[in-house]
PDB file of N, CA and C in Angstrom:
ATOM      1  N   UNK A   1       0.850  -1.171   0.000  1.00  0.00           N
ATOM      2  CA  UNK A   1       0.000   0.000   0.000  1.00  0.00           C
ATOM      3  C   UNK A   1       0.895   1.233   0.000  1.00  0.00           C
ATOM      4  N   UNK A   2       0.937   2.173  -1.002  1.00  0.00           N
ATOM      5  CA  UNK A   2       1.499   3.098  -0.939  1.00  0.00           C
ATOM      6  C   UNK A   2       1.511   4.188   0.092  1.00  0.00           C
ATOM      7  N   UNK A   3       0.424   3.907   0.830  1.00  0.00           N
ATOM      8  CA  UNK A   3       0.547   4.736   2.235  1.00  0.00           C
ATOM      9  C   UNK A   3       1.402   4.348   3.228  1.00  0.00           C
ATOM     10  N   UNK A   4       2.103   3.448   3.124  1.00  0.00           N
ATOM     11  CA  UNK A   4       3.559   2.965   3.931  1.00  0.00           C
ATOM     12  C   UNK A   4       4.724   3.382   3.649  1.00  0.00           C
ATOM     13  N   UNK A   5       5.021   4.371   2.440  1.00  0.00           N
ATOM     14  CA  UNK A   5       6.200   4.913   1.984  1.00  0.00           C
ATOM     15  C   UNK A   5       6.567   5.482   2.840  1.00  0.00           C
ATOM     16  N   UNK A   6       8.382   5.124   3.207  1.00  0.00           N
ATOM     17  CA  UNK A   6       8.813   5.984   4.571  1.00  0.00           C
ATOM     18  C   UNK A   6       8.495   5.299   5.671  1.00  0.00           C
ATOM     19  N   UNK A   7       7.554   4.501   6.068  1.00  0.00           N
ATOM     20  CA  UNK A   7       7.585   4.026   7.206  1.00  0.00           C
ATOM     21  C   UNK A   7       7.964   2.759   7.574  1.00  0.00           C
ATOM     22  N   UNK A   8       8.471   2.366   8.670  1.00  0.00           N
ATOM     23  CA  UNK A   8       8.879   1.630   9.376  1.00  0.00           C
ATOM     24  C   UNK A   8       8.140   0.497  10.295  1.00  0.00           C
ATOM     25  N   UNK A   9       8.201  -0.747  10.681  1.00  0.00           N
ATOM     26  CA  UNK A   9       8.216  -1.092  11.872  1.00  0.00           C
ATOM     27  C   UNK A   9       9.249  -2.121  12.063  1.00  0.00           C
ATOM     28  N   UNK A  10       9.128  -2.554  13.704  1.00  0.00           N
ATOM     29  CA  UNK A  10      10.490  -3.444  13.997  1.00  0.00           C
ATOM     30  C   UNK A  10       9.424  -4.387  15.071  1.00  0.00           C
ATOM     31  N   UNK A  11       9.740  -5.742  14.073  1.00  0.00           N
ATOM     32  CA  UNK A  11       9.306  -6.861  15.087  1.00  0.00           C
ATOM     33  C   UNK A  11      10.008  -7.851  15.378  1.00  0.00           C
ATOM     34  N   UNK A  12      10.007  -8.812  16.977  1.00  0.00           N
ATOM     35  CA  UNK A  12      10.564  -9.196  17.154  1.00  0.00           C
ATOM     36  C   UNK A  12       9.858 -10.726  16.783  1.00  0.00           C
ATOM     37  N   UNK A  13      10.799 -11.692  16.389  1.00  0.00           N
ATOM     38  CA  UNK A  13      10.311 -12.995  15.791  1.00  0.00           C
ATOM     39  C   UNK A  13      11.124 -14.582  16.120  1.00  0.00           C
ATOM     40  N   UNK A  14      10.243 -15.299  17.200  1.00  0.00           N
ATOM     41  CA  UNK A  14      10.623 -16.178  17.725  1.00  0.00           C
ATOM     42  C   UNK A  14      10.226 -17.300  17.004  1.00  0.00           C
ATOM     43  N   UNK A  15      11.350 -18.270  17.035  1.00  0.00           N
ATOM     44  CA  UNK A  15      11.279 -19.492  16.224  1.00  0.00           C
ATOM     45  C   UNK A  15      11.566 -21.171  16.824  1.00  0.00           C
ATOM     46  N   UNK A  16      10.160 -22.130  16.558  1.00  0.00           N
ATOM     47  CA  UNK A  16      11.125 -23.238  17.266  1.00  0.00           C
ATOM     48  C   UNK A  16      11.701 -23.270  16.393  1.00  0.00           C
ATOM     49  N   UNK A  17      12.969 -25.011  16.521  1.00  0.00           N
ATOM     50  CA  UNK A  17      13.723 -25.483  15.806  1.00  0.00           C
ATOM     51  C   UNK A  17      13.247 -25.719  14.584  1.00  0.00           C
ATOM     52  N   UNK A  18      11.906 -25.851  14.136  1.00  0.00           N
ATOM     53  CA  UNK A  18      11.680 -26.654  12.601  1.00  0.00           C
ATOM     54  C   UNK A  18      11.145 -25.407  12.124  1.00  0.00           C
ATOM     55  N   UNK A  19      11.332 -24.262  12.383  1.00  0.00           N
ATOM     56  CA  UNK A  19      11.182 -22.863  11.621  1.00  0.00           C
ATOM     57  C   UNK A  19      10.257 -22.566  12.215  1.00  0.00           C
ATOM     58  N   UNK A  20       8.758 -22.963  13.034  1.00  0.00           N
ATOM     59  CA  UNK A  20       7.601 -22.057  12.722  1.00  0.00           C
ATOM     60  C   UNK A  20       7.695 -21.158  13.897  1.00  0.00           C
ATOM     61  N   UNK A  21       6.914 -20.395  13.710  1.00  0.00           N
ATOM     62  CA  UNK A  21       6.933 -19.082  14.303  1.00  0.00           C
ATOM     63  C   UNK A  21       5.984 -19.611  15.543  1.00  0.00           C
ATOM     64  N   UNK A  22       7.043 -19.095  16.493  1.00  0.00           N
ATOM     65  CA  UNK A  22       5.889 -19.073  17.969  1.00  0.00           C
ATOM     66  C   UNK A  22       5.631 -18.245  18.346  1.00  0.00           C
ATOM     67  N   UNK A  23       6.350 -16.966  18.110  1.00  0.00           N
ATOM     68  CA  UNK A  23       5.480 -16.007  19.165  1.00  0.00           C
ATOM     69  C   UNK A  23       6.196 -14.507  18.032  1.00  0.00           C
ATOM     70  N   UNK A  24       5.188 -13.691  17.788  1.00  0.00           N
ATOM     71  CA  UNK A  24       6.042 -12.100  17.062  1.00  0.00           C
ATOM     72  C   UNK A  24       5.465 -11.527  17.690  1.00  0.00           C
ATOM     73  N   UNK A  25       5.905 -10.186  18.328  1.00  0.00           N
ATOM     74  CA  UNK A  25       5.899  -8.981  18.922  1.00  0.00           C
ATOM     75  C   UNK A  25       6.396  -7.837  18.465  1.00  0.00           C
ATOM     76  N   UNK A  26       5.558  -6.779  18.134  1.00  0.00           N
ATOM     77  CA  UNK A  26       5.668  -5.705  17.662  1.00  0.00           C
ATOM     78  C   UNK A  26       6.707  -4.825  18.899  1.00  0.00           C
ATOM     79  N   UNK A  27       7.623  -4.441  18.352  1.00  0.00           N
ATOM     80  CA  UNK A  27       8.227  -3.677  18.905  1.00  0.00           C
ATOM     81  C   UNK A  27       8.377  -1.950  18.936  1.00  0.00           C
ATOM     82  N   UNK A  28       7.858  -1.756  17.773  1.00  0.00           N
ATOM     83  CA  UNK A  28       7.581  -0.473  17.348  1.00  0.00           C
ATOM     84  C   UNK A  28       7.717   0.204  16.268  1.00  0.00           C
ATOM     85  N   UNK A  29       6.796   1.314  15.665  1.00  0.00           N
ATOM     86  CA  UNK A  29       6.592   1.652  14.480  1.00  0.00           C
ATOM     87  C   UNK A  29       5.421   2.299  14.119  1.00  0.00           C
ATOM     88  N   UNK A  30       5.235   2.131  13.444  1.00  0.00           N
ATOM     89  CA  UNK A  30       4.105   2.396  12.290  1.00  0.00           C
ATOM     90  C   UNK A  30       2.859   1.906  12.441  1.00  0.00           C
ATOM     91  N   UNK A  31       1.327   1.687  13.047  1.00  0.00           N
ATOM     92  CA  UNK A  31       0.151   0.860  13.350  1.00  0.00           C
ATOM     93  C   UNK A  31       0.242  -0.005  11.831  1.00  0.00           C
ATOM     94  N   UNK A  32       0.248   0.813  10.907  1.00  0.00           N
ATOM     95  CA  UNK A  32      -0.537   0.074   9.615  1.00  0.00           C
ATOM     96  C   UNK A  32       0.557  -1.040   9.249  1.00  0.00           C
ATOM     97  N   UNK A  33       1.678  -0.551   8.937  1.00  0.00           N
ATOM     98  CA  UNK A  33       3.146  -1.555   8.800  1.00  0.00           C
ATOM     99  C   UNK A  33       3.312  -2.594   9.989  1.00  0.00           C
ATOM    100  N   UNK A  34       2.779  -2.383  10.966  1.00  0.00           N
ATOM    101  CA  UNK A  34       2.854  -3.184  11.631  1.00  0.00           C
ATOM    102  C   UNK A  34       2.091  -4.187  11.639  1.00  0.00           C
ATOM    103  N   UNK A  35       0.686  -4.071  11.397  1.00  0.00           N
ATOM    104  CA  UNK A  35       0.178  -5.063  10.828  1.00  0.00           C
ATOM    105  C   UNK A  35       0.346  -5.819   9.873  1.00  0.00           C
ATOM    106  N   UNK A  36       0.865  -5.264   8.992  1.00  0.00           N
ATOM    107  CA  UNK A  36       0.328  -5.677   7.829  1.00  0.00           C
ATOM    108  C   UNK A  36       1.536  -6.548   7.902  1.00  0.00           C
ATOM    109  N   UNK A  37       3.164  -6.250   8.757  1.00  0.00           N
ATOM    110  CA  UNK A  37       4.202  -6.962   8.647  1.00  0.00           C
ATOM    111  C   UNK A  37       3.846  -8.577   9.747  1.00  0.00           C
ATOM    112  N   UNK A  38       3.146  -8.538  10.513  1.00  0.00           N
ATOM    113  CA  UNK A  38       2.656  -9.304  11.674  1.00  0.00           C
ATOM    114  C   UNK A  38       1.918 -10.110  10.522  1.00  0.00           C
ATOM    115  N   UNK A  39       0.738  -9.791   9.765  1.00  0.00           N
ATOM    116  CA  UNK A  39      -0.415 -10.752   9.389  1.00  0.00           C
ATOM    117  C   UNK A  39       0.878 -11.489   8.181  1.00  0.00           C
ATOM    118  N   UNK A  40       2.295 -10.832   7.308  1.00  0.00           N
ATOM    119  CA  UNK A  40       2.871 -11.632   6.862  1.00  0.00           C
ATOM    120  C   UNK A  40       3.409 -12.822   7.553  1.00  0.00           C
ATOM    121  N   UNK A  41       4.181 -12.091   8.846  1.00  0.00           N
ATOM    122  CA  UNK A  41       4.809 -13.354   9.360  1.00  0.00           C
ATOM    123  C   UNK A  41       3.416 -14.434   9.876  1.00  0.00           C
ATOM    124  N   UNK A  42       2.800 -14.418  10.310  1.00  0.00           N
ATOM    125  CA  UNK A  42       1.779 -14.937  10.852  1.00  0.00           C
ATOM    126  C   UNK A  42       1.502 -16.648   9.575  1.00  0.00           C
ATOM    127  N   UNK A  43       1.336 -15.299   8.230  1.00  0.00           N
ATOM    128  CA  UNK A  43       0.678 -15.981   6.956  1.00  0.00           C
ATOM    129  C   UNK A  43       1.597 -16.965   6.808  1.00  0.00           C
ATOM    130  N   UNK A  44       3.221 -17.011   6.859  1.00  0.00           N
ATOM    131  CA  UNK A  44       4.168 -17.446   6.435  1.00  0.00           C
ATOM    132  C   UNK A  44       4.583 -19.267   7.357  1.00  0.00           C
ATOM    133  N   UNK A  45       4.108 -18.798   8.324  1.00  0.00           N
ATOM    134  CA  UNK A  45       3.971 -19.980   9.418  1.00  0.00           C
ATOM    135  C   UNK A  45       5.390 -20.320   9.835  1.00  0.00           C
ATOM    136  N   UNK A  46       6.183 -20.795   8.783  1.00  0.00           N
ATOM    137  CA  UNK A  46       7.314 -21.215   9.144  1.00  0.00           C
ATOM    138  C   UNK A  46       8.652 -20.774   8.166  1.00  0.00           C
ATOM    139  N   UNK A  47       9.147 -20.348   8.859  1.00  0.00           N
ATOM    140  CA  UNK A  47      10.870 -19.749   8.097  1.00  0.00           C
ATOM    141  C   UNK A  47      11.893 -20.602   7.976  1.00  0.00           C
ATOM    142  N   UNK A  48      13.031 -21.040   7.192  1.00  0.00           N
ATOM    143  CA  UNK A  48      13.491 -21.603   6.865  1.00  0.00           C
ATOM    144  C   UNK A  48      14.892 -21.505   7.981  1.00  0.00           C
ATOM    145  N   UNK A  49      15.484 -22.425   8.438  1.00  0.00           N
ATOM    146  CA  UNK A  49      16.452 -22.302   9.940  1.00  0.00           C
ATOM    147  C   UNK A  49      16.918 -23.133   9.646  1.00  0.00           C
ATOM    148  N   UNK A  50      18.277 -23.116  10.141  1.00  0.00           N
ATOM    149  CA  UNK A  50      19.405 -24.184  10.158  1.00  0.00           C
ATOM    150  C   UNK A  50      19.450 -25.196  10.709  1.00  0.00           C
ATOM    151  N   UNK A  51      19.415 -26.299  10.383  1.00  0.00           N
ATOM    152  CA  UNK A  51      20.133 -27.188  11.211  1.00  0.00           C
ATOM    153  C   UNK A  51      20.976 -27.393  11.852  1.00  0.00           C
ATOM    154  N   UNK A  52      21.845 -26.726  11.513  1.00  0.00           N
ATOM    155  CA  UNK A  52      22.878 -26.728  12.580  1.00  0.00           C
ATOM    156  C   UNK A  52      22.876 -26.242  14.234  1.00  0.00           C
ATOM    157  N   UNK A  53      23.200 -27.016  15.244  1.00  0.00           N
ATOM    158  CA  UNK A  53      22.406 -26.416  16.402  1.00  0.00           C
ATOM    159  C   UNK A  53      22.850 -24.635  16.835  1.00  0.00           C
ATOM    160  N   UNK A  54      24.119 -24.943  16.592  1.00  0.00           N
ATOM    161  CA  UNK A  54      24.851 -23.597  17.031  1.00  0.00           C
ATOM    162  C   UNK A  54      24.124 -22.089  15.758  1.00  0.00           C
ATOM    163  N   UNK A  55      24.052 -22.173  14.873  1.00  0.00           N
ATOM    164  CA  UNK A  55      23.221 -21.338  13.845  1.00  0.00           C
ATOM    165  C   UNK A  55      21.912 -21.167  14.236  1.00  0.00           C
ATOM    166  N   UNK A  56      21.472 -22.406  14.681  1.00  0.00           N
ATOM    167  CA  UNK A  56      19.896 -22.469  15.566  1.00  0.00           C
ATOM    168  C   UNK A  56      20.141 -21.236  16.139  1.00  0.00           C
ATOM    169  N   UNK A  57      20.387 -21.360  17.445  1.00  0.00           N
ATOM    170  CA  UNK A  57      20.964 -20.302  18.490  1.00  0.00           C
ATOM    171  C   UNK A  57      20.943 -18.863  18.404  1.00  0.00           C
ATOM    172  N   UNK A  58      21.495 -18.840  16.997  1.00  0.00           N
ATOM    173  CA  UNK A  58      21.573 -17.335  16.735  1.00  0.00           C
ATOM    174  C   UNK A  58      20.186 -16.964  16.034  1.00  0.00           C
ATOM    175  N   UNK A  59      19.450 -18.008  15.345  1.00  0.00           N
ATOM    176  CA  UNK A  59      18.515 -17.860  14.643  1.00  0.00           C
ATOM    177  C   UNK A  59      17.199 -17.589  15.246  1.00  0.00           C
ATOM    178  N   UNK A  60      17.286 -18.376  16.611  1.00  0.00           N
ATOM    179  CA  UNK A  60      16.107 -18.523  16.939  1.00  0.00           C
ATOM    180  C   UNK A  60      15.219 -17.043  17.523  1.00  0.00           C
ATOM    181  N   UNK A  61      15.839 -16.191  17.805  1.00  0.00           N
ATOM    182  CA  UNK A  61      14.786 -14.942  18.296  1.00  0.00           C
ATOM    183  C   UNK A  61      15.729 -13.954  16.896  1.00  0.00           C
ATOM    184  N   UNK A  62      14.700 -13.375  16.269  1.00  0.00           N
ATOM    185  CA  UNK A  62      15.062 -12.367  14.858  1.00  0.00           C
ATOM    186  C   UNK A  62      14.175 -11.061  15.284  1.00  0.00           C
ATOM    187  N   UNK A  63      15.155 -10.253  15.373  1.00  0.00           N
ATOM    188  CA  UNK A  63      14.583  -8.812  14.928  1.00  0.00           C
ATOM    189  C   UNK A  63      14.599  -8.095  13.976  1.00  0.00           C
ATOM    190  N   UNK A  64      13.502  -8.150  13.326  1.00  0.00           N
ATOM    191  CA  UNK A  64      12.978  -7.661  11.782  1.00  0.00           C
ATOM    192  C   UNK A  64      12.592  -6.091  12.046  1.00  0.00           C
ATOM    193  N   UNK A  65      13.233  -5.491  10.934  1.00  0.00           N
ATOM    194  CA  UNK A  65      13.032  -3.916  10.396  1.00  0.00           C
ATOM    195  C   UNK A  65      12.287  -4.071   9.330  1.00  0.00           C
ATOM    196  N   UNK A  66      10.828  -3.927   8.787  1.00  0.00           N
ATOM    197  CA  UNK A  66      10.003  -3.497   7.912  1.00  0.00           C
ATOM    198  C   UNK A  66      10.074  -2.479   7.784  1.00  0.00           C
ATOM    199  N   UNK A  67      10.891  -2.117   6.428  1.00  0.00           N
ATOM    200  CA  UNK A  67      10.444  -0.789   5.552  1.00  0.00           C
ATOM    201  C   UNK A  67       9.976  -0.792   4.165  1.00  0.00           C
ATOM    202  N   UNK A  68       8.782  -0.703   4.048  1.00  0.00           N
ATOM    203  CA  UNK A  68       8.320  -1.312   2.303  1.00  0.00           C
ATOM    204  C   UNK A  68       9.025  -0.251   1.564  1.00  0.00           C
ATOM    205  N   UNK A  69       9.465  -0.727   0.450  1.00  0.00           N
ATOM    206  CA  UNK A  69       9.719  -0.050  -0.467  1.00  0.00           C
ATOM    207  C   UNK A  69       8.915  -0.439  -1.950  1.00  0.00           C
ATOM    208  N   UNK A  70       9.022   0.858  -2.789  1.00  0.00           N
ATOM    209  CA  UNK A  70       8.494   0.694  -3.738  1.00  0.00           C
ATOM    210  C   UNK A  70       9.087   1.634  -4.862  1.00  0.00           C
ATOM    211  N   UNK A  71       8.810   0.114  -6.458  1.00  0.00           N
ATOM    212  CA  UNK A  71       9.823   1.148  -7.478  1.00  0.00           C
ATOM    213  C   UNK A  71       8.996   1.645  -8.045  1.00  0.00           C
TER     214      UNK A  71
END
């Protein structure tokens, strides 16, 4: 939606081991970007994560910066 140009949000995004998402929390931003970045991760269910345990580790809590852009 072009009414997101310029704006921001930052969520935080917890993962078990087989990728899916357990828990996202808006951390702050934008109401509309924030949704709309939440109902993606939400939609997405599960993210793609390493196997490896030690990569796990680092993987497992992600803090995401949403800034849409558009060409």
């Amino acid at each position: 939606d072009e009414s997101m140009r310029g704006r921001v949000c930052k969520v935080k995004v917890r993962l078990a081991k087989d990728g899916f998402v357990t828990n996202s929390q808006i951390i702050e931003g934008d109401p509309v970007v924030c949704r709309a970045a939440k109902a993606a991760i939400n939609k997405a269910g599960r993210l793609p994560v390493s196997q490896e345990p030690d990569v796990y580790q680092l993987m497992k809590e992600i803090n995401l910066e949403v800034r849409p852009e558009f060409n």
